[in-house]
PDB file of N, CA and C in Angstrom:
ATOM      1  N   UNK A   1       0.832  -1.187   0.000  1.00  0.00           N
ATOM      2  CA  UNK A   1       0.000   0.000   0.000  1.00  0.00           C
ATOM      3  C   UNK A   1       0.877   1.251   0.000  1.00  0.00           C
ATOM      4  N   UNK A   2       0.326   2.653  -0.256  1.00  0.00           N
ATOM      5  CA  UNK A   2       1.176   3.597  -0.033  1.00  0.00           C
ATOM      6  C   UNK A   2       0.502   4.621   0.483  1.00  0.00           C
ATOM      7  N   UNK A   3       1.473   5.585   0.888  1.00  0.00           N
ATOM      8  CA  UNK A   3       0.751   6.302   1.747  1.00  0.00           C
ATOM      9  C   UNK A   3      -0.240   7.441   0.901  1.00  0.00           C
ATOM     10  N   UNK A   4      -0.608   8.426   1.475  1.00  0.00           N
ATOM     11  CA  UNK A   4      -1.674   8.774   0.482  1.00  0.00           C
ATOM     12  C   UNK A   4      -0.409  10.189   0.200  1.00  0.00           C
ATOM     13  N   UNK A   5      -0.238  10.753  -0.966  1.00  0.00           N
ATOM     14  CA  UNK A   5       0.559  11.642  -1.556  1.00  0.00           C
ATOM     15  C   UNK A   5       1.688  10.702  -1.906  1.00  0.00           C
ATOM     16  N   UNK A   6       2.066   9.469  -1.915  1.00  0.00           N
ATOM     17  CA  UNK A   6       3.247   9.001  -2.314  1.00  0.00           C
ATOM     18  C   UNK A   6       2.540   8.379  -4.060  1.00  0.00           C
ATOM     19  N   UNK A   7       3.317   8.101  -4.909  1.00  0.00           N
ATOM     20  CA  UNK A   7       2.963   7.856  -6.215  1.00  0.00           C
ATOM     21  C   UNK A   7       3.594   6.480  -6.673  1.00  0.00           C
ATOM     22  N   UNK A   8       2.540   6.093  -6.949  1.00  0.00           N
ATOM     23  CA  UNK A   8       3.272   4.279  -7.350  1.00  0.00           C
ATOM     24  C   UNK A   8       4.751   3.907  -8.498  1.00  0.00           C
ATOM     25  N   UNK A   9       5.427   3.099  -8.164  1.00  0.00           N
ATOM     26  CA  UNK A   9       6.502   3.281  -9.009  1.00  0.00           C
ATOM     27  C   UNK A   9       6.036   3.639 -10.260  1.00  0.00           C
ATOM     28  N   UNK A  10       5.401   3.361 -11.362  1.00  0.00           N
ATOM     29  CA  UNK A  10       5.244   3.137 -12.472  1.00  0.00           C
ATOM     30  C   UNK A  10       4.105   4.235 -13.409  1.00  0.00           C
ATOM     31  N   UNK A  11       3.785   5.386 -12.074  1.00  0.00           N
ATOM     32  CA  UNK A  11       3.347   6.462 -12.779  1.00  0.00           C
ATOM     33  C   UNK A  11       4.066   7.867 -13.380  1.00  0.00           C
ATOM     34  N   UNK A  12       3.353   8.430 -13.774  1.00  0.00           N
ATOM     35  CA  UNK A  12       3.763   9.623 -14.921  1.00  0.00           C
ATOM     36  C   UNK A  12       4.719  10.576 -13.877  1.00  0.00           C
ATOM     37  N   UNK A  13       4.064  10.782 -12.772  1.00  0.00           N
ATOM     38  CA  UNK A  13       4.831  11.676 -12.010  1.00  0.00           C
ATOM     39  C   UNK A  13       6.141  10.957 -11.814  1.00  0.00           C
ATOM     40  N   UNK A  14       6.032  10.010 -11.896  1.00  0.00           N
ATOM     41  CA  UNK A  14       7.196   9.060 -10.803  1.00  0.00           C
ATOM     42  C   UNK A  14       8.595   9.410 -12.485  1.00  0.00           C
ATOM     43  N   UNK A  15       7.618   9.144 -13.368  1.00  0.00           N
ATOM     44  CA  UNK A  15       9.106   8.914 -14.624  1.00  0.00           C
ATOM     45  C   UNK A  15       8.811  10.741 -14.549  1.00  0.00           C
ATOM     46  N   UNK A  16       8.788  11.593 -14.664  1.00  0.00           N
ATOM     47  CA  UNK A  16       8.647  12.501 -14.409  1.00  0.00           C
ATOM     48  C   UNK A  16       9.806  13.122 -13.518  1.00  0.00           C
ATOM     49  N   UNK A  17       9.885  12.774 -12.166  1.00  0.00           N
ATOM     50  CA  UNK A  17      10.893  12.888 -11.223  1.00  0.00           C
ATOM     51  C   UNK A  17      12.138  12.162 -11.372  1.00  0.00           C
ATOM     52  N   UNK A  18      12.084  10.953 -12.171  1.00  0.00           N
ATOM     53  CA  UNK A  18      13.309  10.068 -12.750  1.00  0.00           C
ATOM     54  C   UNK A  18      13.948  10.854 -13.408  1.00  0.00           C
ATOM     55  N   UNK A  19      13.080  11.395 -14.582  1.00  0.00           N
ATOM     56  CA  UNK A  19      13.515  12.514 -15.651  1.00  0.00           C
ATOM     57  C   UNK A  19      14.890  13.218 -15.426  1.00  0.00           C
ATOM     58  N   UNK A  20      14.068  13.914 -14.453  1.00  0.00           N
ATOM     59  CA  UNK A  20      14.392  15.226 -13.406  1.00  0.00           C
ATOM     60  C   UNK A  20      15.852  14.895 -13.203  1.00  0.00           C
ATOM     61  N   UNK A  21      16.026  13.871 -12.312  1.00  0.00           N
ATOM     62  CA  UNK A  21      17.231  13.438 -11.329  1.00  0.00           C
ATOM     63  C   UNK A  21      18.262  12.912 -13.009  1.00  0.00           C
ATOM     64  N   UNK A  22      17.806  12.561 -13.666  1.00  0.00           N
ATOM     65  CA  UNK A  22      18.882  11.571 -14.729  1.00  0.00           C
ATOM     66  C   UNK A  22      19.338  12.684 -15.633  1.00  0.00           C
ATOM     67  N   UNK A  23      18.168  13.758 -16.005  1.00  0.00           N
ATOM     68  CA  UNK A  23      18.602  14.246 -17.207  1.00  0.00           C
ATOM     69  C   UNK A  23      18.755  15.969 -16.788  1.00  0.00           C
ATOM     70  N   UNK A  24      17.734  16.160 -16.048  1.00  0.00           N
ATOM     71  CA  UNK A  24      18.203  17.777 -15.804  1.00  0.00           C
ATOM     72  C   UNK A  24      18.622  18.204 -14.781  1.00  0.00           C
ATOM     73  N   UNK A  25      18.759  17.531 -13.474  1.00  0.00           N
ATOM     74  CA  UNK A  25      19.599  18.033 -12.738  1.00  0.00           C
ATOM     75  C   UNK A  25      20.838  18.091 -12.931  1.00  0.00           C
ATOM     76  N   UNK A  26      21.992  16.923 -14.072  1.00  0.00           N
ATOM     77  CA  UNK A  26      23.110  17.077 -13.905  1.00  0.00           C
ATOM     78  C   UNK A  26      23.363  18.434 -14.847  1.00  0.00           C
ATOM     79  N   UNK A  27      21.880  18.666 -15.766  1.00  0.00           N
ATOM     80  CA  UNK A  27      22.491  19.711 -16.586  1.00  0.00           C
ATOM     81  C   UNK A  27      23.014  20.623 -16.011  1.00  0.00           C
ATOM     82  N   UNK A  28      21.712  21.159 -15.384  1.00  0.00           N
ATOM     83  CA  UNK A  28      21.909  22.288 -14.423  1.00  0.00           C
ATOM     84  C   UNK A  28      23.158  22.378 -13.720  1.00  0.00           C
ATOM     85  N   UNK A  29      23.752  21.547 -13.169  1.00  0.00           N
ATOM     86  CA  UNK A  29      24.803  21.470 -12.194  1.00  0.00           C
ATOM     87  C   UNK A  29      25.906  21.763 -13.332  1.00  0.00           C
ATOM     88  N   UNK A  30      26.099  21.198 -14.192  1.00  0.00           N
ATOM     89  CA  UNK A  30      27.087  21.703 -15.552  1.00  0.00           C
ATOM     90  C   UNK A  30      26.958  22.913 -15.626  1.00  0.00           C
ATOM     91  N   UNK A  31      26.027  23.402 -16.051  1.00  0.00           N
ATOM     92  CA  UNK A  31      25.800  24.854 -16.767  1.00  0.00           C
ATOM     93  C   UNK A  31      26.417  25.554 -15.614  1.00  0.00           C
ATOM     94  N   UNK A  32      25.895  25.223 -14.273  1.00  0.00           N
ATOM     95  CA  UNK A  32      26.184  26.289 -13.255  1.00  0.00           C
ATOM     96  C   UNK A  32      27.772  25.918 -12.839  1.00  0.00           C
ATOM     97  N   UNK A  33      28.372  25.255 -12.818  1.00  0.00           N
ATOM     98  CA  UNK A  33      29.309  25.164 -13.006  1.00  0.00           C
ATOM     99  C   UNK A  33      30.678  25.624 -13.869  1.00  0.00           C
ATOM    100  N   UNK A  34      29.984  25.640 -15.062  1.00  0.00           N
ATOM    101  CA  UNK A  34      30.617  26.053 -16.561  1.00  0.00           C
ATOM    102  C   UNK A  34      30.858  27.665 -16.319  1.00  0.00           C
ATOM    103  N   UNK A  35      29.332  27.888 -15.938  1.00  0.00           N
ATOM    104  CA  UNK A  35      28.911  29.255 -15.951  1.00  0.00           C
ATOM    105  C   UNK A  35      30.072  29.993 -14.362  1.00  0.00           C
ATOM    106  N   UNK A  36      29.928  29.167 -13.539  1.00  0.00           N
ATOM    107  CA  UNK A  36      30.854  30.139 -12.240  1.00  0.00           C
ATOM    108  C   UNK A  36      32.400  29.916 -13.134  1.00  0.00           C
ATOM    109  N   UNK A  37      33.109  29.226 -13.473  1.00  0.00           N
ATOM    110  CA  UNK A  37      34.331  29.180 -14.170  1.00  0.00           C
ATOM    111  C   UNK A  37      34.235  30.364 -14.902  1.00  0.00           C
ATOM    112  N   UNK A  38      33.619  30.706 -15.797  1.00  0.00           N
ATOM    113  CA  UNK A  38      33.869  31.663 -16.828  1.00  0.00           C
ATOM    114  C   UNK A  38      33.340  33.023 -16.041  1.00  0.00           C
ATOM    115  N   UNK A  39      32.969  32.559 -15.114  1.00  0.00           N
ATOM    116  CA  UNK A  39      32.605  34.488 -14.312  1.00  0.00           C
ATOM    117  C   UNK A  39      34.151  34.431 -13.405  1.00  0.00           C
ATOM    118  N   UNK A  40      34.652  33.682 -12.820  1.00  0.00           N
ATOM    119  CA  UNK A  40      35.825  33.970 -12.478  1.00  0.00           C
ATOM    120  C   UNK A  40      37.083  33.687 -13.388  1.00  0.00           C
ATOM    121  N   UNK A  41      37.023  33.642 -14.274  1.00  0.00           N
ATOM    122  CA  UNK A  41      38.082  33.420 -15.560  1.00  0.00           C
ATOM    123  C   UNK A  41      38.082  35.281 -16.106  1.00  0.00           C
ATOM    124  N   UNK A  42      36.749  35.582 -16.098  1.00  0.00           N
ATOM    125  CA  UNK A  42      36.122  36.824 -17.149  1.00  0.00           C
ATOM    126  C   UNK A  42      36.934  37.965 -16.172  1.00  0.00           C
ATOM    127  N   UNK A  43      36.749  37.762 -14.375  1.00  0.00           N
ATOM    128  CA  UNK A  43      36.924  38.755 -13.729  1.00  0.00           C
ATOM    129  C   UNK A  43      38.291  38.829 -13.427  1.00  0.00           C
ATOM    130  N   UNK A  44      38.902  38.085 -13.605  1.00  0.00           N
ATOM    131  CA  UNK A  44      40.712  37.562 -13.845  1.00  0.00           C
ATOM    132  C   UNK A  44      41.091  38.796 -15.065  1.00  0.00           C
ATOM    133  N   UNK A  45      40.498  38.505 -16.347  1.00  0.00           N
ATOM    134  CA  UNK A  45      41.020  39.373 -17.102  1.00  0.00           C
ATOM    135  C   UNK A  45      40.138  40.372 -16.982  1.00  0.00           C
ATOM    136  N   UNK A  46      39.479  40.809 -16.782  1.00  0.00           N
ATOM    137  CA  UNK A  46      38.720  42.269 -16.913  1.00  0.00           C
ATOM    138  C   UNK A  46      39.337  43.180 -15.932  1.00  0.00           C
ATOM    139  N   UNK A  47      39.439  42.774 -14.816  1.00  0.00           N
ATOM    140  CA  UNK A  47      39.682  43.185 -13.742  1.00  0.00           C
ATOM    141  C   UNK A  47      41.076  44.562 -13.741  1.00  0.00           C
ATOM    142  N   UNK A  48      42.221  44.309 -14.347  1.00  0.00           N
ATOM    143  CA  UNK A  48      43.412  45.152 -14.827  1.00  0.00           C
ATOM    144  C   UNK A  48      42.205  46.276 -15.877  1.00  0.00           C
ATOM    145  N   UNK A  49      41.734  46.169 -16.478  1.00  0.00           N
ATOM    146  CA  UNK A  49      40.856  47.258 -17.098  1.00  0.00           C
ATOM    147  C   UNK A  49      40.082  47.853 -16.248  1.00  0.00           C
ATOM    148  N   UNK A  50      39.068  47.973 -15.290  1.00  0.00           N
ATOM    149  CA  UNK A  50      38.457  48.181 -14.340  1.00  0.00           C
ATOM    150  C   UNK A  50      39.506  49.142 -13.591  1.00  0.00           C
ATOM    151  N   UNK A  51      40.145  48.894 -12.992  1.00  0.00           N
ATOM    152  CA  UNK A  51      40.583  49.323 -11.537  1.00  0.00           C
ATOM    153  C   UNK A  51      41.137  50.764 -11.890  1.00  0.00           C
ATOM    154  N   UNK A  52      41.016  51.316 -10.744  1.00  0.00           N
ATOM    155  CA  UNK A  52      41.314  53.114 -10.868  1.00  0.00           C
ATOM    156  C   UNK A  52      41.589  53.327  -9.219  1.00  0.00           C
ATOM    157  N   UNK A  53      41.538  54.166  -9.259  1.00  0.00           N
ATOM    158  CA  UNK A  53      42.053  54.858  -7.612  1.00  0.00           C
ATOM    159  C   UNK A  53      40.716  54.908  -6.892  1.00  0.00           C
ATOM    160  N   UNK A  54      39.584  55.090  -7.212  1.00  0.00           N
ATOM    161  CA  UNK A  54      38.126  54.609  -6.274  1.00  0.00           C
ATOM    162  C   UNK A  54      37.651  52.948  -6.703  1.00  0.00           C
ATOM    163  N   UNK A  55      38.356  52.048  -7.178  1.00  0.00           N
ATOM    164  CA  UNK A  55      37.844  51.225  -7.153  1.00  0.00           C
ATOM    165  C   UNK A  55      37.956  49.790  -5.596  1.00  0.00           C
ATOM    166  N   UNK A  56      37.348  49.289  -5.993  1.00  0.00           N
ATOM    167  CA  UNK A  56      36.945  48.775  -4.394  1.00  0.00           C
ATOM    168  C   UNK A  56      38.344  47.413  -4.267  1.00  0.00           C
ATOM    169  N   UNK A  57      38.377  47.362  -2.948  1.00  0.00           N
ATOM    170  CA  UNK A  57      39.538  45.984  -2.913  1.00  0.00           C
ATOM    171  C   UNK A  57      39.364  45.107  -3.216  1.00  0.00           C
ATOM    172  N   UNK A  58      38.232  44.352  -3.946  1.00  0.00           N
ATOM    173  CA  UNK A  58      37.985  42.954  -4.664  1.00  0.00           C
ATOM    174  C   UNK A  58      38.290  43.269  -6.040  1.00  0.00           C
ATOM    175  N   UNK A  59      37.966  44.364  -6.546  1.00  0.00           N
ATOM    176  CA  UNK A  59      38.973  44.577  -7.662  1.00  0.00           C
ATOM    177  C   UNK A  59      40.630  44.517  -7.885  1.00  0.00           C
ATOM    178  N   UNK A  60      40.911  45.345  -7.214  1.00  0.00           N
ATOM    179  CA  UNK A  60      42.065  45.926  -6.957  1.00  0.00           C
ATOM    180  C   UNK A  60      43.025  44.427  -6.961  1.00  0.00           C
ATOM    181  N   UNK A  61      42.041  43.427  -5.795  1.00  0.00           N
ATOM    182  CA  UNK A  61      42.924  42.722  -5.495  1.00  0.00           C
ATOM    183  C   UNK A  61      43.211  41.218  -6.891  1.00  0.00           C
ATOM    184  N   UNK A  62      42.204  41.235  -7.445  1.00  0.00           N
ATOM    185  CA  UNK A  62      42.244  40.779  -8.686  1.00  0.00           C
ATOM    186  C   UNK A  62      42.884  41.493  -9.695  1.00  0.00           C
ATOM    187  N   UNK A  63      42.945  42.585  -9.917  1.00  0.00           N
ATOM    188  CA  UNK A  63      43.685  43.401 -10.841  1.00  0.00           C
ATOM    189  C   UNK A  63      45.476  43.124 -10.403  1.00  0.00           C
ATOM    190  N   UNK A  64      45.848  43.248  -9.411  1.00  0.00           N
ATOM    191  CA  UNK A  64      47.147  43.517  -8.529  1.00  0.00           C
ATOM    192  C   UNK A  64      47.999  41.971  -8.106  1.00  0.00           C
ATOM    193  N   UNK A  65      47.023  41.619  -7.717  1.00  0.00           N
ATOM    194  CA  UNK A  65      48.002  40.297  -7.115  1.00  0.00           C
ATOM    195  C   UNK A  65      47.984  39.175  -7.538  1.00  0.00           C
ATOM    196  N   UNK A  66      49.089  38.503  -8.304  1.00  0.00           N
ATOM    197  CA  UNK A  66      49.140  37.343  -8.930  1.00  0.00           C
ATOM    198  C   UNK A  66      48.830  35.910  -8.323  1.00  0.00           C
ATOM    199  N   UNK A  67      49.034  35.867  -7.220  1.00  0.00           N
ATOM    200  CA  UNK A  67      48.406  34.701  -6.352  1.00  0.00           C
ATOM    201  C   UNK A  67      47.014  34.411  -6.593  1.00  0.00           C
ATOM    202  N   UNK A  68      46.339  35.434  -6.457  1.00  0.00           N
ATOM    203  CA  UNK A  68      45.265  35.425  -6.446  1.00  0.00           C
ATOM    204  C   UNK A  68      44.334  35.135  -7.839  1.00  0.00           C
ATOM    205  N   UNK A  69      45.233  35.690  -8.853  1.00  0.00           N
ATOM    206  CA  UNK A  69      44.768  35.718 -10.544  1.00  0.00           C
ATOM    207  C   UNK A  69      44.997  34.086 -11.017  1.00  0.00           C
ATOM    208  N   UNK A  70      46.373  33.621 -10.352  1.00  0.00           N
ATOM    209  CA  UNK A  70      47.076  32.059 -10.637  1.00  0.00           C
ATOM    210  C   UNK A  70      45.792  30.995  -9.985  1.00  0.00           C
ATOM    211  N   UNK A  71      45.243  31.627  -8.769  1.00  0.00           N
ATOM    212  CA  UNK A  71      44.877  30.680  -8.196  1.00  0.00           C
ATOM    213  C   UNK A  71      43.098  30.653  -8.735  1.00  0.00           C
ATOM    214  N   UNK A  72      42.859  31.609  -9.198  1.00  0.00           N
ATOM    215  CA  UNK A  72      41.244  31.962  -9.596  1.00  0.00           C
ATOM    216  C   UNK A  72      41.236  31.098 -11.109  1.00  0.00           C
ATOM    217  N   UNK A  73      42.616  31.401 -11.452  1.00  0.00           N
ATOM    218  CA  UNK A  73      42.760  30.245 -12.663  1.00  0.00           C
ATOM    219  C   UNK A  73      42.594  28.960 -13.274  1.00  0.00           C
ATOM    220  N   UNK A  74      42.963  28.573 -11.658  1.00  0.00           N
ATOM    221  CA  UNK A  74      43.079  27.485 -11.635  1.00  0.00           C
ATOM    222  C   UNK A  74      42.101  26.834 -11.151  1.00  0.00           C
ATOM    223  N   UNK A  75      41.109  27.314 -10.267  1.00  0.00           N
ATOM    224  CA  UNK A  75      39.530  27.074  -9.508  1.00  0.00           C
ATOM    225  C   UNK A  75      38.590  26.840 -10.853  1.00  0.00           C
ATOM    226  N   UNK A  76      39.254  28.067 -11.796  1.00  0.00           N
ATOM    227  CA  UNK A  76      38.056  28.102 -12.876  1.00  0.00           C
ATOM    228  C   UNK A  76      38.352  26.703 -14.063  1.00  0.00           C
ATOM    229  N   UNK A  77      39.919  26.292 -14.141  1.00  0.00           N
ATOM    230  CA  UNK A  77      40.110  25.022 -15.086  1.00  0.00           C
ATOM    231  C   UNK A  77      39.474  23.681 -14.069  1.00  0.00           C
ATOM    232  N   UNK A  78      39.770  23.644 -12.727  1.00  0.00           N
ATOM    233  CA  UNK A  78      39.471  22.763 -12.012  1.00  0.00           C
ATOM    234  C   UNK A  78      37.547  22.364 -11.914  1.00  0.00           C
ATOM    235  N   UNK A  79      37.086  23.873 -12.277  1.00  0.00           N
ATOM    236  CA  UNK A  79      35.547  23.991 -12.123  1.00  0.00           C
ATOM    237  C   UNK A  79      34.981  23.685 -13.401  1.00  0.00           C
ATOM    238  N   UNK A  80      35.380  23.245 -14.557  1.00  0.00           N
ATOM    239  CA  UNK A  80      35.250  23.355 -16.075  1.00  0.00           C
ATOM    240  C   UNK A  80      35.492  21.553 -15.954  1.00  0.00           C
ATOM    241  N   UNK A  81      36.806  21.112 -15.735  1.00  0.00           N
ATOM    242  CA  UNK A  81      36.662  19.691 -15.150  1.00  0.00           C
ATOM    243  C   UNK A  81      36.073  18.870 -14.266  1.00  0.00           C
ATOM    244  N   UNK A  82      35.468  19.035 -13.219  1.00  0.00           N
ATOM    245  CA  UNK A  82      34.514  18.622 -12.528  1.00  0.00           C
ATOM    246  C   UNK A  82      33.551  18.403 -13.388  1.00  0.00           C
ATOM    247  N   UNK A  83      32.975  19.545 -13.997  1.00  0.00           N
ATOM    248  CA  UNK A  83      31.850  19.930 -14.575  1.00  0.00           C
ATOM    249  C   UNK A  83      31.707  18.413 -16.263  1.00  0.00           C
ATOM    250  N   UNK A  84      32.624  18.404 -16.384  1.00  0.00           N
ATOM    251  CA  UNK A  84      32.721  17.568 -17.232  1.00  0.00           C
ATOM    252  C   UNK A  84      32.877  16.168 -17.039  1.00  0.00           C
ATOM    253  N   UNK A  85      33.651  16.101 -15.842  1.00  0.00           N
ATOM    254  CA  UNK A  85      33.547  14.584 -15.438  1.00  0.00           C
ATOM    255  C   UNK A  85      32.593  14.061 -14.624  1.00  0.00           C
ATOM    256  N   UNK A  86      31.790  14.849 -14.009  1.00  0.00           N
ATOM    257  CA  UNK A  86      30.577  14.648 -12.993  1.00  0.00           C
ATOM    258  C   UNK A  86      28.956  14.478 -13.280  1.00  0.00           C
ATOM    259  N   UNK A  87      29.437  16.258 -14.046  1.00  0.00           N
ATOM    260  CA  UNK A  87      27.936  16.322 -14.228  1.00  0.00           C
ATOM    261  C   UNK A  87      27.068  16.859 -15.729  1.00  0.00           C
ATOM    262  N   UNK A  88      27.722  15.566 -16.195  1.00  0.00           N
ATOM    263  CA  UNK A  88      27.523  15.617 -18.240  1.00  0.00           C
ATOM    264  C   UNK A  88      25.868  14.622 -17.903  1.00  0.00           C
ATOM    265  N   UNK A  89      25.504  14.931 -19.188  1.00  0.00           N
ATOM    266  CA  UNK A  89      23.836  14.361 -18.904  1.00  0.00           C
ATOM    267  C   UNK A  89      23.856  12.642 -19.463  1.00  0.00           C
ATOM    268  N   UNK A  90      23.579  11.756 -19.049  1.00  0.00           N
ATOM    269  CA  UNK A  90      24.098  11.003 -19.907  1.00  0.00           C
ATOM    270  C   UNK A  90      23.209  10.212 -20.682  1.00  0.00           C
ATOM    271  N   UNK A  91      23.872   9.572 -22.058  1.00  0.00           N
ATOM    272  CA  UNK A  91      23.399   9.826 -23.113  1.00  0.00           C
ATOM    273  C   UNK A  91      22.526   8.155 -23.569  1.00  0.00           C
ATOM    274  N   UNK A  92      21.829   8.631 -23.780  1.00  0.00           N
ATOM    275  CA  UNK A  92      20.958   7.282 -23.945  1.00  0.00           C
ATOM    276  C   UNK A  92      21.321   6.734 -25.360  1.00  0.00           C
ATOM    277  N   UNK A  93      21.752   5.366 -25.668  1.00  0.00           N
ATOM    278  CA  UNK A  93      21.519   4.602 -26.838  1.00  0.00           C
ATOM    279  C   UNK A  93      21.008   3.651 -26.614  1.00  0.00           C
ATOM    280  N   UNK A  94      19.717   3.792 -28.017  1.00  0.00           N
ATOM    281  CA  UNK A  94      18.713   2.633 -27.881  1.00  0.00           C
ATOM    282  C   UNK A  94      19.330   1.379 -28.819  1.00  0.00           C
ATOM    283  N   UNK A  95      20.339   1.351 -28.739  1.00  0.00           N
ATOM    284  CA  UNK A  95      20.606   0.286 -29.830  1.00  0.00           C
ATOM    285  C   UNK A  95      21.825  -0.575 -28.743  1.00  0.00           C
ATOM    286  N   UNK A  96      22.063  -0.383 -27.676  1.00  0.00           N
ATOM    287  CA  UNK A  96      23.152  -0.835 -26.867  1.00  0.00           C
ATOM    288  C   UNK A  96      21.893  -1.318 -25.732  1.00  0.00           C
ATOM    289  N   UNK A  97      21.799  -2.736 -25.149  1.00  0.00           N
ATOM    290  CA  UNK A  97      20.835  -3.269 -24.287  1.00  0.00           C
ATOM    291  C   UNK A  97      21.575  -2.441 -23.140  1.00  0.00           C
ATOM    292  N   UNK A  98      20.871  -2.533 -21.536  1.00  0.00           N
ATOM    293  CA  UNK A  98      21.251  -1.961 -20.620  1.00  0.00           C
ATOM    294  C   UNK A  98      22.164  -3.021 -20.091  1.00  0.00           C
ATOM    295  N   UNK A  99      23.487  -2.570 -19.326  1.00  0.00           N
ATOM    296  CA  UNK A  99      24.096  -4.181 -18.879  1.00  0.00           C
ATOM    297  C   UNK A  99      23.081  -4.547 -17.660  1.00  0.00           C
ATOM    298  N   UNK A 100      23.718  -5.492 -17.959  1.00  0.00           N
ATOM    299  CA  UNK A 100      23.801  -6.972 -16.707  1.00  0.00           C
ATOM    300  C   UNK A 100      24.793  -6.715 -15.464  1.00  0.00           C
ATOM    301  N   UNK A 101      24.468  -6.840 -14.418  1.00  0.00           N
ATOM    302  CA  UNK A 101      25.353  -7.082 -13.043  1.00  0.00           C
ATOM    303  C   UNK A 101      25.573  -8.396 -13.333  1.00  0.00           C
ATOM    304  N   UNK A 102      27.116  -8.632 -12.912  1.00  0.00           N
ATOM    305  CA  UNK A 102      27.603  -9.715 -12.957  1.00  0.00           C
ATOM    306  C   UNK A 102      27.003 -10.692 -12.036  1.00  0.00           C
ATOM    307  N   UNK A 103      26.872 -12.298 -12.222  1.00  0.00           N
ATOM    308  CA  UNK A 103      26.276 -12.971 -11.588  1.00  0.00           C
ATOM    309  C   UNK A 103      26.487 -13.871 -10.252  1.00  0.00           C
ATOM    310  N   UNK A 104      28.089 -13.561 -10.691  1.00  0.00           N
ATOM    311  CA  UNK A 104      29.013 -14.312  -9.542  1.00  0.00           C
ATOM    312  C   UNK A 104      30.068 -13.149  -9.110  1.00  0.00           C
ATOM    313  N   UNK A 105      30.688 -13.805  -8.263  1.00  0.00           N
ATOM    314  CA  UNK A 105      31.163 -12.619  -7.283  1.00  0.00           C
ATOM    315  C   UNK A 105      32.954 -12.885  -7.756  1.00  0.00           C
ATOM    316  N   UNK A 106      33.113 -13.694  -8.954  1.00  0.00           N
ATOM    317  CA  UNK A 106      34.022 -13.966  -8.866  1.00  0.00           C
ATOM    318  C   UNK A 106      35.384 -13.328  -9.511  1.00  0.00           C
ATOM    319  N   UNK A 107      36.612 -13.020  -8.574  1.00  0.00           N
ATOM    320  CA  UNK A 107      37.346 -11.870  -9.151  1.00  0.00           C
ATOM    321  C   UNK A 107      37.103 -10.761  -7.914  1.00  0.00           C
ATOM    322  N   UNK A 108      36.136 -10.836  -6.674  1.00  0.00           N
ATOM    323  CA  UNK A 108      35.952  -9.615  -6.186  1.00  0.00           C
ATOM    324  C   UNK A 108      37.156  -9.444  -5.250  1.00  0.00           C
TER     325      UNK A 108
END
């Protein structure tokens, strides 16, 4: 039995929420991912154009200090890889059966 608001495996809502979890949440998590890399990649180089004598110390300090430019660099290649090894959507072929779990344990 189920409780009352819960939805039986095999209804619309249910592949609905499968959807969700298989195909667009990892998008999302990509995009937003992709997307924070290239806002701190963008503010790496923009940043030396920007800065003036009233500009604020999160500029400044991106414009000025190389630690900080090396290391935003490197957050943003590291955030571009994640993004690619984690959370790619993955790709359905209908011409490849789904595997099999192995049947024996043997080799474990």
């Amino acid at each position: 039995m189920f409780h009352q608001g819960l939805t039986p495996p095999g209804s619309p809502k249910t592949e609905m929420l499968q959807r969700l979890m298989d195909y667009w949440f990892p998008r999302l998590l990509f995009v937003a991912s992709v997307g924070i890399a290239l806002t701190l990649a963008g503010a790496v180089l923009v940043s030396p154009l920007l800065v003036d004598e009233e500009s604020g110390m999160f500029w400044k300090l991106f414009a000025e200090d190389a630690v900080v430019r090396r290391i935003a660099l490197i957050s943003a290649a590291g955030l571009v890889v994640t993004a690619f090894l984690f959370f790619r959507a993955k790709a359905a072929d209908p011409t490849r059966p789904p595997r099999q779990p192995p049947r024996t344990m043997a080799g474990a």
